[in-house]
C-alpha atoms as a PDB file:
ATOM      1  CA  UNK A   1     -18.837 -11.560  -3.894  1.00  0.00           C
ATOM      2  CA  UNK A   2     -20.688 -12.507  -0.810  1.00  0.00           C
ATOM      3  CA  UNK A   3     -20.297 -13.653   2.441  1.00  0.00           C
ATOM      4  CA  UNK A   4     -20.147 -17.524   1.623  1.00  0.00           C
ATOM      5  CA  UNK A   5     -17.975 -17.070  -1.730  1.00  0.00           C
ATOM      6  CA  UNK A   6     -15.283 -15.429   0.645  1.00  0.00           C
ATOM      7  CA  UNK A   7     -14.949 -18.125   3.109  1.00  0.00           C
ATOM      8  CA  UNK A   8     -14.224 -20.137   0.289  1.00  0.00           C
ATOM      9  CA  UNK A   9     -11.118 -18.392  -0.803  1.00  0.00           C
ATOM     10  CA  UNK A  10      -7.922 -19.665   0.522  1.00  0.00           C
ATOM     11  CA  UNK A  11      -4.225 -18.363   1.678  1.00  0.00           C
ATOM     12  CA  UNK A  12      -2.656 -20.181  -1.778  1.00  0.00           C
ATOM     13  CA  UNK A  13      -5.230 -19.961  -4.151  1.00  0.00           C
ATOM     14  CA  UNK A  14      -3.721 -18.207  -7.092  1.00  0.00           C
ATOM     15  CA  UNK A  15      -4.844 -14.679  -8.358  1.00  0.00           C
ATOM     16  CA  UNK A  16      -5.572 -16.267 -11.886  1.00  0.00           C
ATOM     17  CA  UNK A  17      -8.569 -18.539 -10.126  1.00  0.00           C
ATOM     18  CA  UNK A  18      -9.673 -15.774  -7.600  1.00  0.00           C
ATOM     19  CA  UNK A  19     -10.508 -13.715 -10.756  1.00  0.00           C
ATOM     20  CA  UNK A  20     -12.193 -16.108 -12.486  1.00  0.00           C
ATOM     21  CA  UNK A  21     -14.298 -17.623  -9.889  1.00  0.00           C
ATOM     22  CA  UNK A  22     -15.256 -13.859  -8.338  1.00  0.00           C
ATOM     23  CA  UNK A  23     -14.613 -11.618 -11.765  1.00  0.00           C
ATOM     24  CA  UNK A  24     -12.673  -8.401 -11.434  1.00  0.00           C
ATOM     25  CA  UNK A  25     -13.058  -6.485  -7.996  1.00  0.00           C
ATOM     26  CA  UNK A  26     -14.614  -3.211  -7.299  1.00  0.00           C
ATOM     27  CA  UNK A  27     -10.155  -1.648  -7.008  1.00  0.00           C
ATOM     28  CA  UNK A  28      -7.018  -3.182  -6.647  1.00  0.00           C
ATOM     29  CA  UNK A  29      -4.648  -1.151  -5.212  1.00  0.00           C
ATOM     30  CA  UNK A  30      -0.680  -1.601  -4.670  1.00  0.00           C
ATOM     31  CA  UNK A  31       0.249  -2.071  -0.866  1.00  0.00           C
ATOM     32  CA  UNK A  32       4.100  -2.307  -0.132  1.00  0.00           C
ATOM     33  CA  UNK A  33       4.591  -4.707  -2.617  1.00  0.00           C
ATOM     34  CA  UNK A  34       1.219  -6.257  -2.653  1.00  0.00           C
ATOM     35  CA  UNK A  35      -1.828  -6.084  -4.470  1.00  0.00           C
ATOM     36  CA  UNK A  36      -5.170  -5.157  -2.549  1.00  0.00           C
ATOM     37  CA  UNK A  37      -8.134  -6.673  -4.332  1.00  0.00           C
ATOM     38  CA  UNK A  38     -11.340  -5.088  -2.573  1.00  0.00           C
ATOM     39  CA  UNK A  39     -14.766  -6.762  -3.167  1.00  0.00           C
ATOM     40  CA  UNK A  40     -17.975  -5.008  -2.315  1.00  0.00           C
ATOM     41  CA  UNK A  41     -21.695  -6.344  -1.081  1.00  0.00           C
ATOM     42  CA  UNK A  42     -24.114  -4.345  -1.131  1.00  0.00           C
ATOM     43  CA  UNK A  43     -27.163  -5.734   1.077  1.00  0.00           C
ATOM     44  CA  UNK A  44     -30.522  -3.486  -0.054  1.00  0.00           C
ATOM     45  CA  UNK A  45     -34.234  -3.315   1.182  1.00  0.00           C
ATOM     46  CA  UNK A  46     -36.367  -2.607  -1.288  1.00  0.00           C
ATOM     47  CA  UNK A  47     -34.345   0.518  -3.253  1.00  0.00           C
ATOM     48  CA  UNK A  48     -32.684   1.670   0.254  1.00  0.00           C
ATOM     49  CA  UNK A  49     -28.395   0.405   1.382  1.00  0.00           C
ATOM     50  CA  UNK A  50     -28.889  -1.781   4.534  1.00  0.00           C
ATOM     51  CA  UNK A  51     -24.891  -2.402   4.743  1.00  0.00           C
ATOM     52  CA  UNK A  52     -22.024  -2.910   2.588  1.00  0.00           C
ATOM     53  CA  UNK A  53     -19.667  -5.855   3.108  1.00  0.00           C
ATOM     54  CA  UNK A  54     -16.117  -5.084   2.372  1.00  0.00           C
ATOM     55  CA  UNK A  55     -14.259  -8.055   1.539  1.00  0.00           C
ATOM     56  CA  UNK A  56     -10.402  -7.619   1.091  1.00  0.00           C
ATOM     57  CA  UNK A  57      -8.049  -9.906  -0.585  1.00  0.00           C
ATOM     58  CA  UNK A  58      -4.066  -9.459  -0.392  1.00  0.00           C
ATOM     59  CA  UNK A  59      -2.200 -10.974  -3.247  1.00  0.00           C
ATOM     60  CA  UNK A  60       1.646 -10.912  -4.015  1.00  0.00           C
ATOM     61  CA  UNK A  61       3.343 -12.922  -6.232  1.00  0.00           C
ATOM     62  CA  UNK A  62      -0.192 -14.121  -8.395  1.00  0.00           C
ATOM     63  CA  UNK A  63      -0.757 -15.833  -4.740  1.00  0.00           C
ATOM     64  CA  UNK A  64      -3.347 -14.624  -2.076  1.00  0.00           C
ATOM     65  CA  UNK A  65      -1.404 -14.231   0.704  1.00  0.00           C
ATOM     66  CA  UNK A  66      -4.047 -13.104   3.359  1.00  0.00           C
ATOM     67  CA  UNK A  67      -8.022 -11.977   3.688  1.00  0.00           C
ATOM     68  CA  UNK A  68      -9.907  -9.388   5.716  1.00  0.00           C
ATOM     69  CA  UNK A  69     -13.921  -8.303   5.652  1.00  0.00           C
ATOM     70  CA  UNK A  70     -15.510  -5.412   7.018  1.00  0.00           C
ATOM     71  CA  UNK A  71     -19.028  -4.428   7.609  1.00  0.00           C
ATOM     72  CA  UNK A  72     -20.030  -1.007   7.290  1.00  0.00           C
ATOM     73  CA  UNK A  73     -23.603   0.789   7.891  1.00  0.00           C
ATOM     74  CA  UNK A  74     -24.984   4.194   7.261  1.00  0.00           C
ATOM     75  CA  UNK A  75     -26.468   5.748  10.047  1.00  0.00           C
ATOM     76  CA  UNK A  76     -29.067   7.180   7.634  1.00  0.00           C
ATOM     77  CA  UNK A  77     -29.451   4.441   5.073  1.00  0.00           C
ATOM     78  CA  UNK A  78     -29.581   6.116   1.588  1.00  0.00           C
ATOM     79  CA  UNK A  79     -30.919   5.620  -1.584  1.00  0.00           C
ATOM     80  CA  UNK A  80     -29.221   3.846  -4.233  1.00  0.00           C
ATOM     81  CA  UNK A  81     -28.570   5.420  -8.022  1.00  0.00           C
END
């Protein structure tokens, strides 16, 4: 997933077409009820992690229900596997 494929998700787009426009995330996890689908972007340079976007996805009922991203950095970028 990446930046511009998330702002295209909505609050009401079924689970069913969130899957099959984005594939399977990186976990889904059960929150109170609710399913957390977390998507992860990994922006590189060269073979080294810049930053990772986190792009969450709460779903309940086969519906997304609500969306939050977070960007995180290493302070000492490492080297991917």
């Amino acid at each position: 997933m990446t930046q511009e494929t998330y702002s295209e998700i909505y609050v009401g787009m079924s689970a069913k077409r969130l899957l099959k426009e984005n594939g399977q995330p990186y976990s889904i996890r059960d929150k109170n009820g609710m399913e957390e689908y977390t998507y992860i972007e990994r922006v590189t340079n060269g073979n080294r992690l810049v930053y990772e976007n986190h792009f969450v996805l709460y779903v309940q009922d086969g519906v997304v229900v609500g969306k939050s991203t977070t960007q995180r950095s290493e302070e000492h970028t490492s080297e991917l596997q």
